[in-house]
Structure formats: structure tokens, C-alpha cells
Protein backbone atom coordinates (compact mmCIF):
# COMPACT_ATOMS: atom_id res chain seq x y z
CA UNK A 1 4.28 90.91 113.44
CA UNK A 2 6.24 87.76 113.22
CA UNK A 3 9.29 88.06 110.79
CA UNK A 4 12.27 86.41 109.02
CA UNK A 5 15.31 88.17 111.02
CA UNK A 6 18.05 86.07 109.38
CA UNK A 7 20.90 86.53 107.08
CA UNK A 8 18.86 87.04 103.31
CA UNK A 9 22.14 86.08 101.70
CA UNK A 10 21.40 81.81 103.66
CA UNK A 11 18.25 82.06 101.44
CA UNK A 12 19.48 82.16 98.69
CA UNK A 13 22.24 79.83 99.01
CA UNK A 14 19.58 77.25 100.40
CA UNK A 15 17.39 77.45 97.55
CA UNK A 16 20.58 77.47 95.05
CA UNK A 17 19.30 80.47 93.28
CA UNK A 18 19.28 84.48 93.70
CA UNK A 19 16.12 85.34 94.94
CA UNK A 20 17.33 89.23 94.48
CA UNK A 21 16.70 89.80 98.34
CA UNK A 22 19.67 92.70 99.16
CA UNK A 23 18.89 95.09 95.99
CA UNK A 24 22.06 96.11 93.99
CA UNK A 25 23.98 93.77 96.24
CA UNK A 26 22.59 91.07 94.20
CA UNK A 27 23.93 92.60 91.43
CA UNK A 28 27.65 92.52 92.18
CA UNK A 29 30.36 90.78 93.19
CA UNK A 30 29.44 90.31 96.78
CA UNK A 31 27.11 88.17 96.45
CA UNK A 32 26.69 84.91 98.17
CA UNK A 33 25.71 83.11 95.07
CA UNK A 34 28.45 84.44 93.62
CA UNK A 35 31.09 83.37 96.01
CA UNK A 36 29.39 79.97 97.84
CA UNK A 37 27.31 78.98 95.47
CA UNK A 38 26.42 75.93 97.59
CA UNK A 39 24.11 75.36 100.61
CA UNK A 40 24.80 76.97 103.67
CA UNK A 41 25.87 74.64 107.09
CA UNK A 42 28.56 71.74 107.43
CA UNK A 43 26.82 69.56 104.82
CA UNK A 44 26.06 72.02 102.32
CA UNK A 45 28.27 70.65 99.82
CA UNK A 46 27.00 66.86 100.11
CA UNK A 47 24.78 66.35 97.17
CA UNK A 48 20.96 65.59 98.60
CA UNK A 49 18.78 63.16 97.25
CA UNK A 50 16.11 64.80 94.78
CA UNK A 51 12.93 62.86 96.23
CA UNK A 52 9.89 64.09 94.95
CA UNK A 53 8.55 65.76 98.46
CA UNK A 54 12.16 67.71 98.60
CA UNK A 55 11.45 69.17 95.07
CA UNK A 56 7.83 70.29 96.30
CA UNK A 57 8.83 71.31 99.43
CA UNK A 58 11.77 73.32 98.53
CA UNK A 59 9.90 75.01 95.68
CA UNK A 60 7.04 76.10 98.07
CA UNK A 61 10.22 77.35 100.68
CA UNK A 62 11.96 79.15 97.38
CA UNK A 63 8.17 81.27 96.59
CA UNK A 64 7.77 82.15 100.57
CA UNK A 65 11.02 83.55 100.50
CA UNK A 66 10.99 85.96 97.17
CA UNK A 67 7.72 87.42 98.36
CA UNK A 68 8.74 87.52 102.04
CA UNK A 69 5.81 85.71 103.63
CA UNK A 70 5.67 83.22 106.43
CA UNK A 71 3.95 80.10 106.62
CA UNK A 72 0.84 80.67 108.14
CA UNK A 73 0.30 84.01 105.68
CA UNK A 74 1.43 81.53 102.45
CA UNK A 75 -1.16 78.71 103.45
CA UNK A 76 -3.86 81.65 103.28
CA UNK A 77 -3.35 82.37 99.89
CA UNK A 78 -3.39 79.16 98.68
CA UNK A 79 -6.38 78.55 100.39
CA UNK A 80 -7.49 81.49 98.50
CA UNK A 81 -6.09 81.07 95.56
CA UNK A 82 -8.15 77.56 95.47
CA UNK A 83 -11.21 78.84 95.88
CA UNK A 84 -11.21 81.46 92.92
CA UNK A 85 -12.05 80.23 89.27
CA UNK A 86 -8.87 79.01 86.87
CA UNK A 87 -5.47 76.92 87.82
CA UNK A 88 -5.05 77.25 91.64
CA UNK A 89 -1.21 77.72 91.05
CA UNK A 90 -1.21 80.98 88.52
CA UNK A 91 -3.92 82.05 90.87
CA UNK A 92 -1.37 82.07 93.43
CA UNK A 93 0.88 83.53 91.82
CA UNK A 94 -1.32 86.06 90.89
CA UNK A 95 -2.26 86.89 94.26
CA UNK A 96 1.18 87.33 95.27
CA UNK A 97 2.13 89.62 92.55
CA UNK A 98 -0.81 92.05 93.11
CA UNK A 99 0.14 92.48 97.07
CA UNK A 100 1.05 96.30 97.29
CA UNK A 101 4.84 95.82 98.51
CA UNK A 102 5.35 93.85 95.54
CA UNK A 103 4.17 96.25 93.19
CA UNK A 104 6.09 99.09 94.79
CA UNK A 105 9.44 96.85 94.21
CA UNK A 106 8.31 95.76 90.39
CA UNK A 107 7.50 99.52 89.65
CA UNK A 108 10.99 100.33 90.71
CA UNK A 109 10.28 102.38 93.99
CA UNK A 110 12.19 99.89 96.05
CA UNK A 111 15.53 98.31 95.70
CA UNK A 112 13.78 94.75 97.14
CA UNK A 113 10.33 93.79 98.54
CA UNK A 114 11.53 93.79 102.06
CA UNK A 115 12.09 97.88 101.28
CA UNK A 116 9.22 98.10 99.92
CA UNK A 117 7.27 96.38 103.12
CA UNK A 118 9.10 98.88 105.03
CA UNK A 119 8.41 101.91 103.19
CA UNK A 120 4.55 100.66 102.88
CA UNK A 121 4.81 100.24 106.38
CA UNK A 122 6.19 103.74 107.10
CA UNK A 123 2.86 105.02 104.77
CA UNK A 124 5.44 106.60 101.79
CA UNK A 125 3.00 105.55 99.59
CA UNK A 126 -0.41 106.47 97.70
CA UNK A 127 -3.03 103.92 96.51
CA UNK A 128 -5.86 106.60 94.21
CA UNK A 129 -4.49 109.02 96.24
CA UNK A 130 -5.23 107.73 100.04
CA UNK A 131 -2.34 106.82 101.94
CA UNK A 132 -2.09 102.49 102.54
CA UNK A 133 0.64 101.49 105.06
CA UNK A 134 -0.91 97.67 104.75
CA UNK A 135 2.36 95.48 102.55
CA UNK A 136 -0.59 92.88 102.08
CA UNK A 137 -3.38 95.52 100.26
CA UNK A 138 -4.10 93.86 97.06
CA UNK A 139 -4.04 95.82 93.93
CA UNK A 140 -6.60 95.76 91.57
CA UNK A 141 -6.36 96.75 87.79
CA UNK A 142 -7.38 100.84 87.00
CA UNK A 143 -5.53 101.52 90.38
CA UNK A 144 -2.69 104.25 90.49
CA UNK A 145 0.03 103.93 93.18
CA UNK A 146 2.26 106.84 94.14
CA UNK A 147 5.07 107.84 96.09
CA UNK A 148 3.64 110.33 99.10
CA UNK A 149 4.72 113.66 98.41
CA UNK A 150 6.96 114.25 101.52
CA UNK A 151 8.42 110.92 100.56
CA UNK A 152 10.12 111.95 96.73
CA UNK A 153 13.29 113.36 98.48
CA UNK A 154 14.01 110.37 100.83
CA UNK A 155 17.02 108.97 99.90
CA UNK A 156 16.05 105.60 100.03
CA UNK A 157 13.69 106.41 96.70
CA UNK A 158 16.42 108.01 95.13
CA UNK A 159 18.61 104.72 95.61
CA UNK A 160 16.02 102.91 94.59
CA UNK A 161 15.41 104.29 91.47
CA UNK A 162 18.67 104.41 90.06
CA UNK A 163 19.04 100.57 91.16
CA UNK A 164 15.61 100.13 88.97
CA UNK A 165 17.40 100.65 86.05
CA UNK A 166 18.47 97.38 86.04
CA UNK A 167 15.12 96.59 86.80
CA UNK A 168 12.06 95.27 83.30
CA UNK A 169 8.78 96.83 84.33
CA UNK A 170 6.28 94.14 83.82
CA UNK A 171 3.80 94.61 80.85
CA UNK A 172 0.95 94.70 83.92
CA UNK A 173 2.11 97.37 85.07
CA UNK A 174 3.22 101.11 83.02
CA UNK A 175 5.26 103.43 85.26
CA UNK A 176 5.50 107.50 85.21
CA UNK A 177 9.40 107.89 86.85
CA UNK A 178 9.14 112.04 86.54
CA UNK A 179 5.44 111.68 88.66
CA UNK A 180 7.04 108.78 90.52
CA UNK A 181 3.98 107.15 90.29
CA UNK A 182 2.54 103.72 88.23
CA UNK A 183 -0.76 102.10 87.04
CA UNK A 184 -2.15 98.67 87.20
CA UNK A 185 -3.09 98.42 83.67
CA UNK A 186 -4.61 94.59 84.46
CA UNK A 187 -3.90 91.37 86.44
CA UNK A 188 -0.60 89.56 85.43
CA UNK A 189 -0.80 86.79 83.38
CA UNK A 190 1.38 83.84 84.12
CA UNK A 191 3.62 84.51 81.38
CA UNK A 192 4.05 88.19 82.63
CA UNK A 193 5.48 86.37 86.08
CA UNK A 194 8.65 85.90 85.54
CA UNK A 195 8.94 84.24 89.66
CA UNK A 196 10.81 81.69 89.40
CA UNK A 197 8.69 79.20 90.46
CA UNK A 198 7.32 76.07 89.54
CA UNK A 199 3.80 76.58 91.28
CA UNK A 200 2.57 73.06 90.13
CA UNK A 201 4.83 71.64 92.57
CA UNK A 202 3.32 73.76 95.35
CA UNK A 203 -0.09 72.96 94.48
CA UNK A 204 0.71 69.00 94.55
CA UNK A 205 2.23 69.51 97.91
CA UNK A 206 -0.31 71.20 99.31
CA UNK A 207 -2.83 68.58 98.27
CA UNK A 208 -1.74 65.76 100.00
């Protein structure tokens, strides 16, 4: 599968925000946005020109990057998004929230949703009790995800879940840290995303 292999840290910088890619890293002094607070390259330090396809075009670049997704897989949920009842933007957001890798990293099993793709990838986790290694699987409200028994003593959880104390579980979601495990107690409202993002912008750009 086709993947972003670059430095996280350039993101960031390009998009002139933390985007909370690196875990705890994010968190301290190292830090890109911290220290270069500026866009990366030879010009990054000319100020561009704010035209209105930049705006839409960098904000659409700003929500591929949080959630990790490449074009081709972003343009699919829109699509989606704009064919399911209610504003096409929240829907997106919506549908972006409720993939499984992003749920692992907003219960607090991950220290970022790339380690969270990973780990879904490696099959550490539970959805009702079968094991989904699919980042993508979309969560739907009643449904309990787990950590995999044999997976409670990696280290990587362990990391993760002191690093989720600096973490707010959304309201969507209720978490059980002793059972390592969390519920989808319904879909996420738009003011229960707390992205970012400024999905009209998307959905104009799209819509040319």
C-alpha cells in the first residue's frame, strides 16, 4: 500500500500547525513547531499570498495529513460523505473519525494514528471480540474495541498509555483503561471533533 514515507515533523511546519503526528514528541521541546515555526524549503519564510484556492487547498492538505490518508483514499470519502443525508463536510468528518485507527489513537491505545495503523495492521486489536487488522474498518455506535490479549504487555501499549494522559477522551467514545478496552457510545457530532479543520473549505474545493 502506497504511503507517506517523509519526515512528519515537514507536515506540520507546511501546514503552520501541530498536527500531533510523533506522539509525546509533540509535546516537548523538540518539536519542529516549536523551533521553525515557519514553512519548510528556501522560501519558507516569504509570506505567500492567501488566495482563496490556497486556503481550500491547504485546508484539504492539513485534514489528509492528521488522519494519514492519501489522495485517492480522501476523494473516496468525500464522495461518500456526499452521498449520505446532512452537511457533506461534518459527514466527512464523521467518516474519518469513526475509521478504526483513529479510534484506537482517540481511546488512548496509541501514541499517534500512524501507531495505531500499525498496530491495527499487526491485528493487536479486537472489534466485539474478532480480531480486525483493516486501519480503514469503520466503527459503528454499540461496538466495543479491545486490545488483543497477547498484545496488553507490548511495550508500545504501555507507552502509549501513559502518553494518553495528556490525551481528552471524546464524549463519543467512554474508555475502560484496567480492561484496556473502549465503547462507541454514538457517532461524533461536529462539536465533539475537535480536528482542526475548516471542512467548508474542503467541500467548496471539491465542488468546482
Amino acid at each position: 500500500m502506497a504511503r507517506y514515507s517523509g519526515a512528519d515533523c515537514r507536515l506540520c511546519r507546511r501546514e503552520g500547525i501541530k498536527l500531533f503526528l510523533k506522539g509525546d514528541r509533540c509535546y516537548s521541546d523538540k518539536c519542529a513547531m516549536e523551533r521553525r515555526p515557519y514553512p519548510p524549503g528556501m522560501a519558507g519564510k516569504k509570506r505567500p499570498r492567501d488566495s482563496e484556492y490556497r486556503l481550500q487547498l491547504r485546508e484539504k492538505q492539513k485534514a489528509k495529513r492528521i488522519y494519514g490518508l492519501l489522495e485517492k483514499q480522501f476523494r473516496n470519502y468525500y464522495k461518500l460523505a456526499t452521498r449520505m443525508p446532512g452537511i457533506t463536510g461534518e459527514n466527512l468528518l464523521r467518516l474519518l473519525e469513526t475509521r478504526l485507527d483513529n479510534v484506537v489513537y482517540r481511546l488512548g491505545f496509541a501514541a499517534s494514528r500512524d501507531e495505531a495503523r500499525q498496530m491495527v495492521r499487526h491485528g493487536h486489536f479486537l472489534v466485539d471480540g474478532r480480531r480486525v487488522d483493516i486501519p480503514s474498518y469503520r466503527v459503528k455506535p454499540g461496538q466495543t474495541i479491545a486490545v488483543s490479549p497477547k498484545a496488553k504487555d507490548l511495550t508500545v501499549i504501555k507507552a502509549a498509555l501513559i502518553s494518553s494522559s495528556k490525551m481528552e477522551i471524546p464524549a463519543w467514545l467512554e474508555v475502560d483503561m484496567e480492561k484496556l478496552q473502549g465503547k462507541i457510545l454514538s457517532l461524533p457530532s461536529r462539536e465533539q471533533i475537535d480536528a482542526p479543520v475548516r471542512e467548508q473549505l474542503i467541500v467548496e474545493l471539491y465542488s468546482k
